[in-house]
N, C-alpha and C. Protein backbone atom coordinates (compact mmCIF):
# COMPACT_ATOMS: atom_id res chain seq x y z
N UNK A 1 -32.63 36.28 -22.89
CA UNK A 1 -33.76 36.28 -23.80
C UNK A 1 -34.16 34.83 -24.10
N UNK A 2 -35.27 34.52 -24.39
CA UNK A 2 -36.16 33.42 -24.31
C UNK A 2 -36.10 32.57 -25.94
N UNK A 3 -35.80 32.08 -26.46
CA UNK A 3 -36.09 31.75 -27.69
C UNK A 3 -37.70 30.92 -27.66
N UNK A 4 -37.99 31.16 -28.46
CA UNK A 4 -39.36 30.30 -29.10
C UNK A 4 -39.34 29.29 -30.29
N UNK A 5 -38.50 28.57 -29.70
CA UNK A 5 -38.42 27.23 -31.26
C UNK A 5 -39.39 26.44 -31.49
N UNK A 6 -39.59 26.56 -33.10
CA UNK A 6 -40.64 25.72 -32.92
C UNK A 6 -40.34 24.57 -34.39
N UNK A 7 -40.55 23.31 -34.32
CA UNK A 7 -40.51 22.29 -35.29
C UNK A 7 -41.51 22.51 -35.92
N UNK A 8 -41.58 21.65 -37.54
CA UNK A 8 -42.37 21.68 -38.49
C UNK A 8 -42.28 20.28 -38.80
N UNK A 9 -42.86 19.48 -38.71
CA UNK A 9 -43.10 17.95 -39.17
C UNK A 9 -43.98 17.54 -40.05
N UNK A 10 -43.82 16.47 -40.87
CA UNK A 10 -45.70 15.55 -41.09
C UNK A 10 -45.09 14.26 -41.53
N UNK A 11 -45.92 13.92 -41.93
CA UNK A 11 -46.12 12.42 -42.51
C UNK A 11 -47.44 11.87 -42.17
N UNK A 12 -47.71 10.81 -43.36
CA UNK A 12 -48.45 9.59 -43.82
C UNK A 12 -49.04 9.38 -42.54
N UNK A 13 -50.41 9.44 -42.08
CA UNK A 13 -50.84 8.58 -40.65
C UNK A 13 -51.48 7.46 -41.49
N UNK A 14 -51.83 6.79 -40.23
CA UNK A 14 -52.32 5.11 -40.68
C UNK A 14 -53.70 5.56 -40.89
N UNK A 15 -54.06 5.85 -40.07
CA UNK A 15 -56.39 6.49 -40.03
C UNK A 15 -55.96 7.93 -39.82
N UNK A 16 -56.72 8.79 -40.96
CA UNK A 16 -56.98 10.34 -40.33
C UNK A 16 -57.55 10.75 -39.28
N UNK A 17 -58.11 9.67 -38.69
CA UNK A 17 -58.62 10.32 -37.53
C UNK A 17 -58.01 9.89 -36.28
N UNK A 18 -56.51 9.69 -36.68
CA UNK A 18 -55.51 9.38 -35.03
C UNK A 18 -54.29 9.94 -35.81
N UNK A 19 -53.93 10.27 -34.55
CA UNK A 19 -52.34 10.46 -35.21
C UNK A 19 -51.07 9.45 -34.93
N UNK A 20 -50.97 8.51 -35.48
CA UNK A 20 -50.05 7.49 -35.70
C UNK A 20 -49.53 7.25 -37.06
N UNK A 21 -48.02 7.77 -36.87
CA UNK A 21 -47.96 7.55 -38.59
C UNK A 21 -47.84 6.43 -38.80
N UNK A 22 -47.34 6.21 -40.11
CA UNK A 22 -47.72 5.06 -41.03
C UNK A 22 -45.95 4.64 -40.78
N UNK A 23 -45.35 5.13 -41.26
CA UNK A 23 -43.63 4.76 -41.08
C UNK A 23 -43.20 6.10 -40.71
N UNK A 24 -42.23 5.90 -39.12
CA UNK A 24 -41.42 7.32 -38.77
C UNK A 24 -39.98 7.36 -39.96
N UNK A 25 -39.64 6.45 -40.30
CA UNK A 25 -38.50 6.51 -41.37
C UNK A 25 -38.51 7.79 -42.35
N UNK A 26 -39.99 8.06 -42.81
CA UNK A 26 -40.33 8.85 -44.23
C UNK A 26 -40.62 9.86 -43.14
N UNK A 27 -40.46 10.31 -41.94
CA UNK A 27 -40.97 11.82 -41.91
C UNK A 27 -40.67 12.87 -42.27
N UNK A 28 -41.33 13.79 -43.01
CA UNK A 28 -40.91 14.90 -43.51
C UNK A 28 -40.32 15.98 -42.21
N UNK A 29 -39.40 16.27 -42.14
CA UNK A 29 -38.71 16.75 -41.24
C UNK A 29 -38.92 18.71 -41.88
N UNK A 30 -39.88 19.22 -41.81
CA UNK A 30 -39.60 20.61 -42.93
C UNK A 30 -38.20 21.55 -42.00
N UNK A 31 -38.57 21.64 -40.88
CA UNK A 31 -37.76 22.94 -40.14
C UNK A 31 -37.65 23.09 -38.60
N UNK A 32 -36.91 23.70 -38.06
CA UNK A 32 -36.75 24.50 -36.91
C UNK A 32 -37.24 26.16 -37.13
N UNK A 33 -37.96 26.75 -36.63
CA UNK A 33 -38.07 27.90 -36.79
C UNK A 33 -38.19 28.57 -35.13
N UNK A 34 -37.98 30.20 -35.74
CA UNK A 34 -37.30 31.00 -34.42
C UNK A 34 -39.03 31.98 -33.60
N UNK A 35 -39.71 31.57 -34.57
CA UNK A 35 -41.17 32.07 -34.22
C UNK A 35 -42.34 31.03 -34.52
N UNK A 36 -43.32 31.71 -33.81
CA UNK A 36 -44.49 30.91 -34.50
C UNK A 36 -45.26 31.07 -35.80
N UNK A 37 -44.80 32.48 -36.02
CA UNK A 37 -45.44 32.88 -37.56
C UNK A 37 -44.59 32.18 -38.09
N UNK A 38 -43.52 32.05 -38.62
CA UNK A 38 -42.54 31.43 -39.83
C UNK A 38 -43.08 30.03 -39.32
N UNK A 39 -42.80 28.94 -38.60
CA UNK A 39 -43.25 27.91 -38.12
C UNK A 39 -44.97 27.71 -39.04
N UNK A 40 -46.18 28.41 -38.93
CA UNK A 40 -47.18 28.96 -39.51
C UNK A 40 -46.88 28.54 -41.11
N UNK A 41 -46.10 29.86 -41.26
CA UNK A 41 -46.46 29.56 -42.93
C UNK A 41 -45.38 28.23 -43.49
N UNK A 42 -44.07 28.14 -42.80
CA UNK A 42 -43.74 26.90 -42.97
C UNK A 42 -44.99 25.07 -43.29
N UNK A 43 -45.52 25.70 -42.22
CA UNK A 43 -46.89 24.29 -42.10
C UNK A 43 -47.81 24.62 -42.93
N UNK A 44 -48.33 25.79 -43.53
CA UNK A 44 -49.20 25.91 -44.10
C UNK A 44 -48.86 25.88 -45.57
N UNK A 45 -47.29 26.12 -45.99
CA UNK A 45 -47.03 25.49 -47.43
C UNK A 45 -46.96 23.93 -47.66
N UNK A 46 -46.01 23.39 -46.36
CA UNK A 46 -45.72 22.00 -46.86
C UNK A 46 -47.49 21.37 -46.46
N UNK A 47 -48.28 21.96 -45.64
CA UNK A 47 -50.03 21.05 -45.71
C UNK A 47 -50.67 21.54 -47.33
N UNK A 48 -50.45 22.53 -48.18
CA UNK A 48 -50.59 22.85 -48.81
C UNK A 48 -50.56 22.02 -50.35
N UNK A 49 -49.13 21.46 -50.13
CA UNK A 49 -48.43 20.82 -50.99
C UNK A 49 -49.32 19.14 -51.34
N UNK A 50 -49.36 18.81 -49.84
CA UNK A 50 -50.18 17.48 -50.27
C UNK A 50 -51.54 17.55 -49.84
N UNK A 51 -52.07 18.29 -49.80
CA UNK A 51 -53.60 18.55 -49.93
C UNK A 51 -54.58 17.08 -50.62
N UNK A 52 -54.06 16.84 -51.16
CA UNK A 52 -54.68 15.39 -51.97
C UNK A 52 -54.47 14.23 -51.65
N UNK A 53 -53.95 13.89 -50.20
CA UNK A 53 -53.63 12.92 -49.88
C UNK A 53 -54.08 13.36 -48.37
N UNK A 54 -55.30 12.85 -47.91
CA UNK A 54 -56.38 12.78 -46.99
C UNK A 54 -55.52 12.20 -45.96
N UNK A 55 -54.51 11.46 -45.83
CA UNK A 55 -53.66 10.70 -45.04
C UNK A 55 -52.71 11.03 -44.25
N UNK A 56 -52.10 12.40 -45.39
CA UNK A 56 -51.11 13.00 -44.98
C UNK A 56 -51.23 14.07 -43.81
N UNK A 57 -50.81 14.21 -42.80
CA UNK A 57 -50.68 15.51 -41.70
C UNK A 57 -49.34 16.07 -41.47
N UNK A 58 -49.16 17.31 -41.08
CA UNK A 58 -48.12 18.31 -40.80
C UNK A 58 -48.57 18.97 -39.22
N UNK A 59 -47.33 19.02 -38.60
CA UNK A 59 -47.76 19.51 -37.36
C UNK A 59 -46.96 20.73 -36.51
N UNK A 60 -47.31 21.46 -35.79
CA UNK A 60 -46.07 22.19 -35.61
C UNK A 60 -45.85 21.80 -33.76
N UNK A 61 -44.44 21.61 -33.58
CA UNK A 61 -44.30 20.96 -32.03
C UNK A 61 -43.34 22.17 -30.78
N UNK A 62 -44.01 22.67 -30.20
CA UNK A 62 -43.70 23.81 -29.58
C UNK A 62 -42.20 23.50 -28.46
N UNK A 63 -40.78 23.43 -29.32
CA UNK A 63 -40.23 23.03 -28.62
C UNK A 63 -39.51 23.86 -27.37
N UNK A 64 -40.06 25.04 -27.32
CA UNK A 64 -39.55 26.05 -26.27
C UNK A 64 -40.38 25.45 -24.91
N UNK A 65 -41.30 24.99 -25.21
CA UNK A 65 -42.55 24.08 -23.96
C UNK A 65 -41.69 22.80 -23.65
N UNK A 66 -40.75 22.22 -24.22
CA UNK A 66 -40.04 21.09 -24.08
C UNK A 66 -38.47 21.39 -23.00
N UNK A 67 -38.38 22.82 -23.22
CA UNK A 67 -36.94 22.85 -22.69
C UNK A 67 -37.49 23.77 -21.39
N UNK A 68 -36.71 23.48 -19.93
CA UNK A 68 -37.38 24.40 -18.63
C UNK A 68 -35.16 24.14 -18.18
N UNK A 69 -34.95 25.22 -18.40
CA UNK A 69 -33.18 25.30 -17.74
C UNK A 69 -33.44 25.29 -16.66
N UNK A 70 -34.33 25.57 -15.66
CA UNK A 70 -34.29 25.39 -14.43
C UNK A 70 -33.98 24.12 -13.42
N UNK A 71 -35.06 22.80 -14.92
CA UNK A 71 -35.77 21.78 -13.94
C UNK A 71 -34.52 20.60 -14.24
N UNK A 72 -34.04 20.04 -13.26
CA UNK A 72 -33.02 18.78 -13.31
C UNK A 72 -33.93 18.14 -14.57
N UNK A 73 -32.37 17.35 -15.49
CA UNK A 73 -32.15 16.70 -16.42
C UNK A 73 -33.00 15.06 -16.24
N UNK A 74 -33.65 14.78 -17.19
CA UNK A 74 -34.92 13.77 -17.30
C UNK A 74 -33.90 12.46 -17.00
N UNK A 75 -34.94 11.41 -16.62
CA UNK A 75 -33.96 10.14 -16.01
C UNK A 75 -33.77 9.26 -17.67
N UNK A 76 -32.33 9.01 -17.51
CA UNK A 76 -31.91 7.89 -18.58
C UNK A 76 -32.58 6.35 -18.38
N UNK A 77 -33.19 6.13 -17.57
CA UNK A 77 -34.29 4.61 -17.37
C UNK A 77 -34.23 3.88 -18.53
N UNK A 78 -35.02 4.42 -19.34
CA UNK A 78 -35.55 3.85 -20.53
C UNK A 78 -34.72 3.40 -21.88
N UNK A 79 -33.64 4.15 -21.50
CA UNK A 79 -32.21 3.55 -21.89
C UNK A 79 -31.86 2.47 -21.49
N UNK A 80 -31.84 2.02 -20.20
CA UNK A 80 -30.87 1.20 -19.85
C UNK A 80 -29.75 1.54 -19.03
N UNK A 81 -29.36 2.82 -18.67
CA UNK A 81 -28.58 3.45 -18.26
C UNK A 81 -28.50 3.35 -16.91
């Protein structure tokens, strides 16, 4: 069986109209969730919450699209390794 994980993030961007935050230090880290509905209302309380701060974004990051068990393991390069 397949899981469907999905992250819940936000934080502070620098311009609302890019997405670059402002500091990764402060990211609001909300969750892991096992669907996309919970993932959903997860994002739609914590966007909820700071509504008043034009700056702030929440995102949800589809991490089941990130994992393929099939495909050989990504190169350590960029490490140094």
């Amino acid at each position: 069986m397949t899981q469907r994980l999905h992250l819940v993030f936000g934080g502070e961007l620098v311009d609302p109209a890019a997405n670059v935050f402002r500091d990764t230090d402060a990211l609001d880290i909300v969750g892991i969730f096992p669907d996309y509905a919970s993932a959903y209302d997860a994002w739609k309380n914590a966007a909820h919450r700071t509504v008043d701060n034009a700056h702030m974004r929440y995102f949800i990051a589809h991490l089941h699209r990130l994992r393929d068990e099939e495909a050989a393991a990504s190169s350590t390069e960029e490490l140094g390794v």
